[in-house]
Structure formats: C-alpha cells, structure tokens
N, C-alpha and C. Protein backbone atom coordinates (compact mmCIF):
# COMPACT_ATOMS: atom_id res chain seq x y z
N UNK A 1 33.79 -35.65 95.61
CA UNK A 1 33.91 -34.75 96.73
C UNK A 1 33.83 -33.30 96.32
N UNK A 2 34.59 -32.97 94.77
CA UNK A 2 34.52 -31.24 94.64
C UNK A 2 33.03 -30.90 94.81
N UNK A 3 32.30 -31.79 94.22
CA UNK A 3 30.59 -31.69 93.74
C UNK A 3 29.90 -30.66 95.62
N UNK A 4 30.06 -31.85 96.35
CA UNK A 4 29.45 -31.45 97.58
C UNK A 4 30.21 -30.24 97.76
N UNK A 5 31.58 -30.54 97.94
CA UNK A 5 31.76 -28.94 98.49
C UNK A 5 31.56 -27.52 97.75
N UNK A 6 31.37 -27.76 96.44
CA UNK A 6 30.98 -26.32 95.70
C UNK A 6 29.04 -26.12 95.45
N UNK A 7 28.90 -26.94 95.97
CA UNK A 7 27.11 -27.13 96.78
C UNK A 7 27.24 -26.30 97.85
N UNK A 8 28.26 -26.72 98.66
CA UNK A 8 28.54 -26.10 100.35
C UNK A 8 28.92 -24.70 100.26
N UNK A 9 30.05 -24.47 99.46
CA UNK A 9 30.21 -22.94 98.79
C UNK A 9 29.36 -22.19 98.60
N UNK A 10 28.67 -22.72 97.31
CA UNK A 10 27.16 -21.62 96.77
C UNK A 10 26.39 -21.58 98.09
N UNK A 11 25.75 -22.77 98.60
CA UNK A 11 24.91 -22.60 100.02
C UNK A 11 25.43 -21.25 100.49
N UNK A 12 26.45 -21.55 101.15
CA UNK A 12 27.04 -20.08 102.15
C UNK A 12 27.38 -18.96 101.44
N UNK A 13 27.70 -18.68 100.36
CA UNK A 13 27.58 -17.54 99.67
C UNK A 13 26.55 -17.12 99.36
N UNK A 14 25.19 -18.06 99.17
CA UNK A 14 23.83 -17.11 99.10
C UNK A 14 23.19 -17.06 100.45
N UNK A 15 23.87 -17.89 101.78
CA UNK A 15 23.14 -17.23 102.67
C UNK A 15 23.82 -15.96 103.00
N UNK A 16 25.18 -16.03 103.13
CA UNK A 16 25.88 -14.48 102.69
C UNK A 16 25.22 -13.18 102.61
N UNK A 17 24.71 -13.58 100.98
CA UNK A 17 24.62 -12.40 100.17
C UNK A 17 22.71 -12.24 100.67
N UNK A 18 21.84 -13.79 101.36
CA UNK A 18 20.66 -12.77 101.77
C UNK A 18 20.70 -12.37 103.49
N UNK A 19 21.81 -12.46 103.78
CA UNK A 19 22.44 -11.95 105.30
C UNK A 19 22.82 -10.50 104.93
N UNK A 20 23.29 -9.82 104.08
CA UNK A 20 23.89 -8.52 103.67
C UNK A 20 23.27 -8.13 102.92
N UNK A 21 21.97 -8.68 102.31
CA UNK A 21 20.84 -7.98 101.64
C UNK A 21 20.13 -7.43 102.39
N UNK A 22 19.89 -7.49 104.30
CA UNK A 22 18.75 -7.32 105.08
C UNK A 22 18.61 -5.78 105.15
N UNK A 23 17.77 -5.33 105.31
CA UNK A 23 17.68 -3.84 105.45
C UNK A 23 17.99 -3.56 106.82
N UNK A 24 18.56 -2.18 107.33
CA UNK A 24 18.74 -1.75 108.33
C UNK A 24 17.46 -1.12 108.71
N UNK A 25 16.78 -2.23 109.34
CA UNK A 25 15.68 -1.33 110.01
C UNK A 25 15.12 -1.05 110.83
N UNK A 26 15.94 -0.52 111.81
CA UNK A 26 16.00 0.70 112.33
C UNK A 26 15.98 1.96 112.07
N UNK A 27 17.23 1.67 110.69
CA UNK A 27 17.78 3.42 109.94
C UNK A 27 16.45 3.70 109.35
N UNK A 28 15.99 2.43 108.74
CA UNK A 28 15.07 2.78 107.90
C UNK A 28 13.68 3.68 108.59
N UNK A 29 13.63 2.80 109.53
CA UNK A 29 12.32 3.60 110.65
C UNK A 29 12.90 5.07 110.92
N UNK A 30 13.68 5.29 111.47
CA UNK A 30 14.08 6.75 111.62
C UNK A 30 14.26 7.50 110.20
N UNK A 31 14.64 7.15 109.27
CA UNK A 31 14.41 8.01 108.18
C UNK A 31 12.88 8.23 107.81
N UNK A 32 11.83 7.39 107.80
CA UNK A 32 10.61 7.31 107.69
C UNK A 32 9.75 8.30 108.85
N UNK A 33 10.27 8.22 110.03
CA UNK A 33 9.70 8.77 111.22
C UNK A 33 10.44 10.59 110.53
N UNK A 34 11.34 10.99 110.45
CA UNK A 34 11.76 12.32 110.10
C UNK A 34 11.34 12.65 108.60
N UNK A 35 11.12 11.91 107.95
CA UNK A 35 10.45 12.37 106.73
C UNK A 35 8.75 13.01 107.07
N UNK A 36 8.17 11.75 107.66
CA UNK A 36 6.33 11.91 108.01
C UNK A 36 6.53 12.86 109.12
N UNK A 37 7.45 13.24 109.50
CA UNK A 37 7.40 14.76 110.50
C UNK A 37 7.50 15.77 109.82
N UNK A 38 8.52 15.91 108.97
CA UNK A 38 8.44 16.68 108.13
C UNK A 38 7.15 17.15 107.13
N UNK A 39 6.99 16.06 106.50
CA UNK A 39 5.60 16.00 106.02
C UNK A 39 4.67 16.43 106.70
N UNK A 40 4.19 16.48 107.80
CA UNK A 40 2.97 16.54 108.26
C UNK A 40 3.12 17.80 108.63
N UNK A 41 4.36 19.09 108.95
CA UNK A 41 4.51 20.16 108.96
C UNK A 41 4.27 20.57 108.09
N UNK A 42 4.12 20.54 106.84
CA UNK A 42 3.62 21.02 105.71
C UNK A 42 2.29 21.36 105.50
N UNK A 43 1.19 22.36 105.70
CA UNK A 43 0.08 22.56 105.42
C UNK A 43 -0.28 22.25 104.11
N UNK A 44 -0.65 21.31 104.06
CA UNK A 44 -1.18 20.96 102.90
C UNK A 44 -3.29 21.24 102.43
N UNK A 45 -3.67 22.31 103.13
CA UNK A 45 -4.92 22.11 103.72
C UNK A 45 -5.56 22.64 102.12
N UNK A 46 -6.82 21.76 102.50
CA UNK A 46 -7.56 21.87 100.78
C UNK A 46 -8.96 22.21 101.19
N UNK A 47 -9.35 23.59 100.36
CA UNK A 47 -8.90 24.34 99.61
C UNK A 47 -7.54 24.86 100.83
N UNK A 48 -6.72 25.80 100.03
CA UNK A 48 -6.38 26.21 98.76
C UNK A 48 -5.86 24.49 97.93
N UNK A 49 -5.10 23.88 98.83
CA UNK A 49 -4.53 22.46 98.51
C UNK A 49 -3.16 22.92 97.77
N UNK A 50 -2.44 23.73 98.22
CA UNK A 50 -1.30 23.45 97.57
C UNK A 50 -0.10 22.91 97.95
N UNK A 51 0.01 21.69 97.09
CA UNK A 51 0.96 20.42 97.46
C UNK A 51 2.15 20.96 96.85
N UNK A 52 2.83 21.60 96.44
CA UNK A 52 4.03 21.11 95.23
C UNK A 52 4.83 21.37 96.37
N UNK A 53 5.10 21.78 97.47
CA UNK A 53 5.89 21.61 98.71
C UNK A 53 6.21 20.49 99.21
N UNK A 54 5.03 19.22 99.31
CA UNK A 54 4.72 18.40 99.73
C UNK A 54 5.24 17.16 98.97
N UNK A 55 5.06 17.78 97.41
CA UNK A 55 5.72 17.04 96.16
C UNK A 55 6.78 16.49 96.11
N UNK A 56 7.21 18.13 96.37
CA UNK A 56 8.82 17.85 96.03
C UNK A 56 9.54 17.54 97.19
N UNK A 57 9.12 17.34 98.87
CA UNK A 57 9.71 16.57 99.74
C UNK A 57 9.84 15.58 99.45
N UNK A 58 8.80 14.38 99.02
CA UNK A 58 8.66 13.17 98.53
C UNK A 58 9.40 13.03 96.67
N UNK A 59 9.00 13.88 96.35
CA UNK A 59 10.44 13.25 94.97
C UNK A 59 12.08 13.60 95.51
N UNK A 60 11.95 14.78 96.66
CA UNK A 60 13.47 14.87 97.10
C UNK A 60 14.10 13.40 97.28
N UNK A 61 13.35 12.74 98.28
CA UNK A 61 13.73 11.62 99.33
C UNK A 61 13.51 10.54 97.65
N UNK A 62 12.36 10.22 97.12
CA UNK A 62 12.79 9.06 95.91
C UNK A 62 13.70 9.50 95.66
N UNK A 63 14.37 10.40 94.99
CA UNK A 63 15.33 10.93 93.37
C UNK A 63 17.06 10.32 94.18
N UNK A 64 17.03 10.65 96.02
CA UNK A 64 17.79 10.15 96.26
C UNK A 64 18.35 9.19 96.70
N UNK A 65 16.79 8.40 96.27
CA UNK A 65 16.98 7.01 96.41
C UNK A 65 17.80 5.74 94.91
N UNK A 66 17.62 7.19 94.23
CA UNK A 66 17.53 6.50 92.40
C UNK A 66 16.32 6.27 91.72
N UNK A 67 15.31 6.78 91.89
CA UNK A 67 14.80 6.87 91.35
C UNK A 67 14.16 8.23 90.46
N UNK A 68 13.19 7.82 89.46
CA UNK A 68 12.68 9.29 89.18
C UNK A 68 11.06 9.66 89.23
N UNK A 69 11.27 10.28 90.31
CA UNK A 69 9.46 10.82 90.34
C UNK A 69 9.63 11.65 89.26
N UNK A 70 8.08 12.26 88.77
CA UNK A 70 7.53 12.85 88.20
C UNK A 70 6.32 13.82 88.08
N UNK A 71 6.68 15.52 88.38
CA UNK A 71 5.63 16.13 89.21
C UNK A 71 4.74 16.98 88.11
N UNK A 72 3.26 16.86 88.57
CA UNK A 72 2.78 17.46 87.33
C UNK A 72 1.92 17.76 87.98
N UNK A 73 1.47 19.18 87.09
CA UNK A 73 0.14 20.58 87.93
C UNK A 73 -1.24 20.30 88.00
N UNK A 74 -1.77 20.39 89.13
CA UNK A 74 -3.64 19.69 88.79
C UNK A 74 -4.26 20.93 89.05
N UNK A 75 -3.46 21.95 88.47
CA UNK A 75 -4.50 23.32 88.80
C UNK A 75 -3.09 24.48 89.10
N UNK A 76 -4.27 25.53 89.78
CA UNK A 76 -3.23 26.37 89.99
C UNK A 76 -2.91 26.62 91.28
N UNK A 77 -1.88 27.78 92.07
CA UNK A 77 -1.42 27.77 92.95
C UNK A 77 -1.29 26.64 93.53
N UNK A 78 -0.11 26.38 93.06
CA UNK A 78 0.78 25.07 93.37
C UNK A 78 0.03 23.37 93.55
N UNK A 79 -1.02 23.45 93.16
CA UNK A 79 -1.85 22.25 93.01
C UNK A 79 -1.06 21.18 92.07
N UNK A 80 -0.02 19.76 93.24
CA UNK A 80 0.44 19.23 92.03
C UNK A 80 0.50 17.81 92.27
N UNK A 81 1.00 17.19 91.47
CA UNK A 81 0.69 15.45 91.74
C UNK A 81 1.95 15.17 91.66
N UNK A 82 2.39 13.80 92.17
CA UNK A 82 4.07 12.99 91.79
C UNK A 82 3.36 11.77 91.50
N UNK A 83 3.93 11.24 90.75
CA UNK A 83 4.24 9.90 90.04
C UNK A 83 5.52 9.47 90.02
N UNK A 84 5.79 8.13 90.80
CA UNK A 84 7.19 7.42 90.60
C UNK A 84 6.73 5.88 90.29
N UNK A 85 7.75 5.33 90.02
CA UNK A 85 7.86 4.17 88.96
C UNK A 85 8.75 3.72 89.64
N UNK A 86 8.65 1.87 90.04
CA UNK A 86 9.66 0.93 90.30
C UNK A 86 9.13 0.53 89.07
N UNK A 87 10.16 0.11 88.01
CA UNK A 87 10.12 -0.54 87.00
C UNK A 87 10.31 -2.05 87.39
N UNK A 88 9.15 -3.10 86.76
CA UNK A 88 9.11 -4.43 86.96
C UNK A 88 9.80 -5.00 85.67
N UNK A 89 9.60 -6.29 86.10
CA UNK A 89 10.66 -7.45 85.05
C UNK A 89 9.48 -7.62 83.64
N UNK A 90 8.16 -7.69 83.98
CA UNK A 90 7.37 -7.40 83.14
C UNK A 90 6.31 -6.33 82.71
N UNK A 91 7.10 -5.45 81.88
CA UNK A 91 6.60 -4.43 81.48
C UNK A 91 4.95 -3.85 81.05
N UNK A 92 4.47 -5.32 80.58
CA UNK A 92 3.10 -5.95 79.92
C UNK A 92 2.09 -5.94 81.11
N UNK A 93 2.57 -6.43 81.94
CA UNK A 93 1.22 -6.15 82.59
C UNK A 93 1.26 -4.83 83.43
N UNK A 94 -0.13 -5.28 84.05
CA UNK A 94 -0.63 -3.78 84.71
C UNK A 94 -0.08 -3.49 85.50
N UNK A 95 0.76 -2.33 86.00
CA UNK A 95 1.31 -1.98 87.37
C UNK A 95 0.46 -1.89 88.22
N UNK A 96 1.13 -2.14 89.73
CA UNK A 96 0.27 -2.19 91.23
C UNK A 96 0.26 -0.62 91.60
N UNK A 97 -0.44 0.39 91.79
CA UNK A 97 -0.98 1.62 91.93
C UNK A 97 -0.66 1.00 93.63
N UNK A 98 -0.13 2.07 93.89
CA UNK A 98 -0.23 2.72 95.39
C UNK A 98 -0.38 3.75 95.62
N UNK A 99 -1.84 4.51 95.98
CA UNK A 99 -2.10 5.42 95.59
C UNK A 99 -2.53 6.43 96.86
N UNK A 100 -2.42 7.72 96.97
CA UNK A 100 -2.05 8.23 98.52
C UNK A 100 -2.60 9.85 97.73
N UNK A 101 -2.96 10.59 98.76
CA UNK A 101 -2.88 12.24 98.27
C UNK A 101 -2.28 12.93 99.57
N UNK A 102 -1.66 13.78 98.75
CA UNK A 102 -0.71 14.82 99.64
C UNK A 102 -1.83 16.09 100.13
N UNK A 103 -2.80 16.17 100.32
CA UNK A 103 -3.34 17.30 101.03
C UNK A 103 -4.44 16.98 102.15
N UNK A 104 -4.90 17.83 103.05
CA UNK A 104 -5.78 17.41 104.41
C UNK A 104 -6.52 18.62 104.94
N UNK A 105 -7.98 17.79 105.00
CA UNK A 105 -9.05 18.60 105.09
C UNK A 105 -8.81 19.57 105.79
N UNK A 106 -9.52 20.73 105.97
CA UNK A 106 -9.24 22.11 107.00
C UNK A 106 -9.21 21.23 108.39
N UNK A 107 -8.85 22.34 109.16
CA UNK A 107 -8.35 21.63 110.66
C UNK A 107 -8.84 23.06 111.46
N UNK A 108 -9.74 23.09 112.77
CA UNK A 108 -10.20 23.28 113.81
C UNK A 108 -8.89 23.57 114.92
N UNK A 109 -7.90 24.73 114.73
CA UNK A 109 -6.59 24.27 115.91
C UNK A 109 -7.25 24.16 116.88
N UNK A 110 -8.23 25.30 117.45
CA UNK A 110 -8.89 25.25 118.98
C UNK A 110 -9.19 23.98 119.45
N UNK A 111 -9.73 22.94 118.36
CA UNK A 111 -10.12 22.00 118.63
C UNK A 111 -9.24 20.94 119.03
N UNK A 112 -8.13 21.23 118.92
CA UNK A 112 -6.50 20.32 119.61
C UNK A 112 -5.97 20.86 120.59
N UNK A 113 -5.61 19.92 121.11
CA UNK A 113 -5.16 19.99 122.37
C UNK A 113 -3.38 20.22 121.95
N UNK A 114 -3.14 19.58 121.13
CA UNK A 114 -1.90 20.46 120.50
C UNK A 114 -1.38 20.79 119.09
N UNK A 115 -0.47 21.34 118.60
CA UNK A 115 -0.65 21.76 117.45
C UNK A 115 -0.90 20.85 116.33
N UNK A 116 -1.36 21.11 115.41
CA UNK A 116 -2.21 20.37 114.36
C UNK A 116 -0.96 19.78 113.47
N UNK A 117 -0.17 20.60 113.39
CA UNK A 117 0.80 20.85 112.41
C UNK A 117 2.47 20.30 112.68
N UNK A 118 2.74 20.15 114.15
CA UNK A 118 3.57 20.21 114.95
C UNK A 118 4.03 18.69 114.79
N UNK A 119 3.39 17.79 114.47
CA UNK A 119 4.07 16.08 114.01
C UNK A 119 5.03 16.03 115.63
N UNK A 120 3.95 15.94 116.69
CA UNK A 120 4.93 15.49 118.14
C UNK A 120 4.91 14.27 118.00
N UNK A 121 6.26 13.99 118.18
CA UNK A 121 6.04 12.70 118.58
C UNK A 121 5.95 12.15 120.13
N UNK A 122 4.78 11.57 120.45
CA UNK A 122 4.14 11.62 122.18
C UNK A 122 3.72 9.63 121.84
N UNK A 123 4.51 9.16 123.01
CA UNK A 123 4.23 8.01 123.43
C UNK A 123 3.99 6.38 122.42
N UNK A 124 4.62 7.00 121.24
CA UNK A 124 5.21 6.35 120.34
C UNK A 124 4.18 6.43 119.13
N UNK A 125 3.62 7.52 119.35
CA UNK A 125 2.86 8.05 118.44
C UNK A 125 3.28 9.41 117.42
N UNK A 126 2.61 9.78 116.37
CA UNK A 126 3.06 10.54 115.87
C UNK A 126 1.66 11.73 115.62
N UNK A 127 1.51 12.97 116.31
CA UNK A 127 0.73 13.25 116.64
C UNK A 127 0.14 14.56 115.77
N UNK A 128 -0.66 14.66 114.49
CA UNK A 128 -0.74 15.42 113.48
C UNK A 128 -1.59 15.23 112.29
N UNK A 129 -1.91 16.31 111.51
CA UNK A 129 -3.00 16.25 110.64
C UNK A 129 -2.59 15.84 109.29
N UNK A 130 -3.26 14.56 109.21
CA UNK A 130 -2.73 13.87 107.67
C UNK A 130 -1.80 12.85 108.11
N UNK A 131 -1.81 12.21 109.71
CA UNK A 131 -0.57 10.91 109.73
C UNK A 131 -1.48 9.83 109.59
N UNK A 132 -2.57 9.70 109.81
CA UNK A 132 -3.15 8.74 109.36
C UNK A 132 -3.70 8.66 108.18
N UNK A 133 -4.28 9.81 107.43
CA UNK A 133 -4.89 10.06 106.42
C UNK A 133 -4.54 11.21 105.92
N UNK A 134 -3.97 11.18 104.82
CA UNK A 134 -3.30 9.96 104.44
C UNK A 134 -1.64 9.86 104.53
N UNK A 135 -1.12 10.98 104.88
CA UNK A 135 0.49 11.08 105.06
C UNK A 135 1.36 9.59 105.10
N UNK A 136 1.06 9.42 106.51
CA UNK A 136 1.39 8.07 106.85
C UNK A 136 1.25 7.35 105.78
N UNK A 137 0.20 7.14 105.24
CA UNK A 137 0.04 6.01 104.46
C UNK A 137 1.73 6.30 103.17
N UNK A 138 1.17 7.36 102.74
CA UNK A 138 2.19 7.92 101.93
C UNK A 138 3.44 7.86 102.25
N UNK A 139 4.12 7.77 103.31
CA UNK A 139 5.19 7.69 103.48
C UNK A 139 5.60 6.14 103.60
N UNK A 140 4.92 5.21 104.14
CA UNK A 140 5.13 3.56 103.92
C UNK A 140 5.25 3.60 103.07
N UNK A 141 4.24 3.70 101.50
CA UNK A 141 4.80 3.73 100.24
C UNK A 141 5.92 3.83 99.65
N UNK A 142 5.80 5.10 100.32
CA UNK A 142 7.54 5.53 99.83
C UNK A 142 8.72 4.49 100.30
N UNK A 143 8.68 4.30 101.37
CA UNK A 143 9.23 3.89 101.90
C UNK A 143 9.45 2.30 101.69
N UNK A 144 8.68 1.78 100.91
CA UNK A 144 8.46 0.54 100.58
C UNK A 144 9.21 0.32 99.51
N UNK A 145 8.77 1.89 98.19
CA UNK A 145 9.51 1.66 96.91
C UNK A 145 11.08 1.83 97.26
N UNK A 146 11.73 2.80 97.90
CA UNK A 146 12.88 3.39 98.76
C UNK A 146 13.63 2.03 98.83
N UNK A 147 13.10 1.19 99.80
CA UNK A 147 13.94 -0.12 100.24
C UNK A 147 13.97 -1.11 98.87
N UNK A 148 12.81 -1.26 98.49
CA UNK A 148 13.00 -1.98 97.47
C UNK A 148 13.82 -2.07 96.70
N UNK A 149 14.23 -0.92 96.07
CA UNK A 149 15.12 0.17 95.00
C UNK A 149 16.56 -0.29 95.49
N UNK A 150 16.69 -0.02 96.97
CA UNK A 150 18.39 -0.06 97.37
C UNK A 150 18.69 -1.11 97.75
N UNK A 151 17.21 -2.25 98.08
CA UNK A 151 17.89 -4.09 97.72
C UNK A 151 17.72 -4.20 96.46
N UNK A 152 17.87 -3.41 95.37
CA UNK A 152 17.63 -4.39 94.03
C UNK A 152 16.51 -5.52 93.64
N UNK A 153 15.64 -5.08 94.37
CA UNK A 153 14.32 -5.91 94.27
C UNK A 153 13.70 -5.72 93.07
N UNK A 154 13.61 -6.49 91.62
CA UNK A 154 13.02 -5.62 91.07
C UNK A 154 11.22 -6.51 90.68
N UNK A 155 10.30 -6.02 90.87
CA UNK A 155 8.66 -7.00 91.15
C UNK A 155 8.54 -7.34 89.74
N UNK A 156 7.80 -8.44 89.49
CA UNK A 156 7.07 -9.14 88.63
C UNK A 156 6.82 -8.08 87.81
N UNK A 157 5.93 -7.09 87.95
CA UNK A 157 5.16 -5.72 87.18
C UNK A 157 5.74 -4.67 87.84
N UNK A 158 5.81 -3.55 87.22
CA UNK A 158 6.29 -1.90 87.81
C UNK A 158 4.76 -1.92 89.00
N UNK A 159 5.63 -1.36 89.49
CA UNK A 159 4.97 -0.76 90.94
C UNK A 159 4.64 1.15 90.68
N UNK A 160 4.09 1.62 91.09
CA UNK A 160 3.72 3.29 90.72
C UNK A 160 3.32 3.53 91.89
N UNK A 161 3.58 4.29 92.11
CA UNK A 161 3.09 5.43 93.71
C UNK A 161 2.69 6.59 93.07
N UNK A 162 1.19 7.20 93.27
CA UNK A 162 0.54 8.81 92.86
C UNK A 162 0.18 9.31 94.09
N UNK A 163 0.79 10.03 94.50
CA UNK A 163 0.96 10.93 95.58
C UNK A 163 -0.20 11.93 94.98
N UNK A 164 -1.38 12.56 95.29
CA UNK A 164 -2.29 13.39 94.42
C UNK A 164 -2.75 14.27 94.79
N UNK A 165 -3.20 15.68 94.53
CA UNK A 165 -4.35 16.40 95.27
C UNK A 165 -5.34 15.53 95.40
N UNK A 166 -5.78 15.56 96.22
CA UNK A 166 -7.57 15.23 96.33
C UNK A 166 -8.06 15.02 97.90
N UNK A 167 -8.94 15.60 98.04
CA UNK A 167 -9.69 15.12 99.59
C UNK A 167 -11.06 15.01 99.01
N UNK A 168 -11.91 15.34 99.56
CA UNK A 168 -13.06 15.30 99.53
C UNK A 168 -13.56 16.59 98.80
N UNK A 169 -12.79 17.77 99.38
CA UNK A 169 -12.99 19.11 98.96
C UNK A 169 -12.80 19.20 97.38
N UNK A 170 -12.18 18.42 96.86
CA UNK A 170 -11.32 18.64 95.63
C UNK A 170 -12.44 17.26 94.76
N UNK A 171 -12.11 18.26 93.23
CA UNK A 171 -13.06 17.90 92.06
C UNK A 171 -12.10 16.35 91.56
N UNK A 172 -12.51 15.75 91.29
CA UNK A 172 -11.97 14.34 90.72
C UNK A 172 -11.09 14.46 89.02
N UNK A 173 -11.63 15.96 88.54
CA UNK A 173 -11.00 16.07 87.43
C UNK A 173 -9.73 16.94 87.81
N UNK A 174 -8.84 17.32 88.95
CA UNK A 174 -7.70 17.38 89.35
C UNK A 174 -6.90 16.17 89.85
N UNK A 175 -7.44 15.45 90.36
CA UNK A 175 -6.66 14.51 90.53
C UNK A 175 -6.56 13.44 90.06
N UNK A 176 -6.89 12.08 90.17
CA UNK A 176 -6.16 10.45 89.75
C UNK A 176 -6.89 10.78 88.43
N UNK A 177 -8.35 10.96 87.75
CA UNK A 177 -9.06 10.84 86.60
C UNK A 177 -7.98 11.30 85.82
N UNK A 178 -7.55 12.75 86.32
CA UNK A 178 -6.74 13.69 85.23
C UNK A 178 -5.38 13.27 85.12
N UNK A 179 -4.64 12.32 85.77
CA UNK A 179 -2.99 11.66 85.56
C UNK A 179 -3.53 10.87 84.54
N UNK A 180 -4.79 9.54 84.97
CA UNK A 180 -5.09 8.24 84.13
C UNK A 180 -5.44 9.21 82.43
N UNK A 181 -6.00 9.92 82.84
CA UNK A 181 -6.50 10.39 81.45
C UNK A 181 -5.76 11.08 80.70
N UNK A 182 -4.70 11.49 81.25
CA UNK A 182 -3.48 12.46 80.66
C UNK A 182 -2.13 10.88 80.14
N UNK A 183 -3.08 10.01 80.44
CA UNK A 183 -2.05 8.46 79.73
C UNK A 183 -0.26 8.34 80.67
N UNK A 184 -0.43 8.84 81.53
CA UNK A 184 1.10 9.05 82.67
C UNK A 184 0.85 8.00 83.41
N UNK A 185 0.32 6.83 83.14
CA UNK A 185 0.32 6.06 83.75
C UNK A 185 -0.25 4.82 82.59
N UNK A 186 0.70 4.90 81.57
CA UNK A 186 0.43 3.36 80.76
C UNK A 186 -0.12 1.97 81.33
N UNK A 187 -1.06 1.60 81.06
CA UNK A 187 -1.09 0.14 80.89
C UNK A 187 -2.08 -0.02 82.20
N UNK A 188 -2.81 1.36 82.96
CA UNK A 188 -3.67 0.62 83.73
C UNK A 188 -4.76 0.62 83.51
C-alpha cells in the first residue's frame, strides 16, 4: 500500500509544481505590450540608425530578468548591437539565433494618418513604425527568453537573441557579419 500512495504523492506534487510553473499571461502580455510601446517610440530611423537607446531598453528589461545581454558598437553615433544568451544544457552544439534589428527605414509622417512614432494602441492593434518589422518581432523574442529564464527552462542548446543595426540602408559589415566575425557568438 505505501508503494501506491507515494506514486499518488509524487503524481500531485508534480502536477503541483507544473500548476505553479504556468506563466501569468496576462502580466506577461502587458509587460510585452508597454515595452513594444516603448520601443517603437524610439526613433530608431537608419541612416543615422542610432540604436544604443533601443539597446539598452532591451538589455534593461533582460538584465532584469537575470540575465546578461551584451552591447557592442557597429559604428559610430550610437550604432550598436545586443547579444543575450539563454545558456543550454548542451553547450556543444550550435545555438538557435533569434535574430531581429533594432532600427527602421525613414518614415513619410505626412504619409500617416497618425503619428509614426506614437505606438497607439487602436482596436487591438499596435499602431507604429517597426511593430511589425521588426520591433514586434523583437520583443516576442525577448519575451520568449524573459519567460523562459523565470520558469527555469533551461533548452537542449543556448538560445541567443542579436538585436542588430541593419535595414536595408545599412552595410552588412555593421551588422550580424561583424558580431559572427568578431567570434561573440561561438559555435555558430
């Protein structure tokens, strides 16, 4: 009889513990929704492209997640990249790149009907330059490594997020070429 019931025990203590592992998400959506507002107030427009504003919003929000981004210059006037790291269980293989850039092509205001810059949120939309491309994208990321981090998830391989200069406007030897080639990103 102890047998079954300390079967019955563990059972309910790990549905427990993945009942109080669930993320709050809700909180989580509203922290995500006020971050990519934030974000998208940020002119990030390329040329000039200067991100390190943009940077350091997004290593603010990791660093106080526990983790440690890592911001480094792809030029001048404030031209800069982040790199963060979920460290995986296996070090050896290749990390999964999630890869996003923090700056957005020039913008036309006349050509909006409202401000470019202004991240309204209208009809459950989020209404601004760089929420689809690529902000948004950038902030799921984040937001992906974020949760991960505070369930103790830790993946098969490190996970990396490069937040980068680059649009179209911008030379390829500022951005992803020049992290991979500067070796800040082992093993891919």
């Amino acid at each position: 009889m102890r047998l079954p019931a300390a079967i019955t025990v563990v059972a309910l203590a790990s549905v427990s513990a993945l009942h109080a592992a669930e993320p709050n998400w809700p909180e989580i959506e509203q922290r995500a929704l006020a971050l990519l507002q934030t974000y998208v107030r940020i002119q990030t427009i390329d040329p000039p492209a200067n991100t390190a504003e943009a940077a350091n919003l997004l290593a603010s929000a990791l660093r106080a997640a526990g983790l440690e981004p890592k911001l480094y210059t792809s030029g001048p006037d404030g031209k800069t990249n982040l790199l963060a790291r979920l460290p995986g269980r296996d070090r050896s293989k290749k990390p999964l790149l999630l890869l996003n850039h923090l700056d957005v092509v020039p913008v036309d205001a006349k050509a909006w009907s409202i401000d470019p810059f202004g991240a309204i949120l209208r009809d459950g939309y989020i209404w601004g330059r760089g929420t689809l491309d690529m902000k948004g994208i950038g902030v799921q990321q984040l937001t992906a490594l974020i949760t991960m981090k505070q369930m103790g998830i830790v993946p098969p391989r490190d996970i990396v997020m490069l937040s980068m200069r680059r649009t179209a406007a911008s030379t390829a030897s500022n951005g992803c070429s020049r992290i991979t080639a500067r070796s800040l990103i082992p093993n891919m």
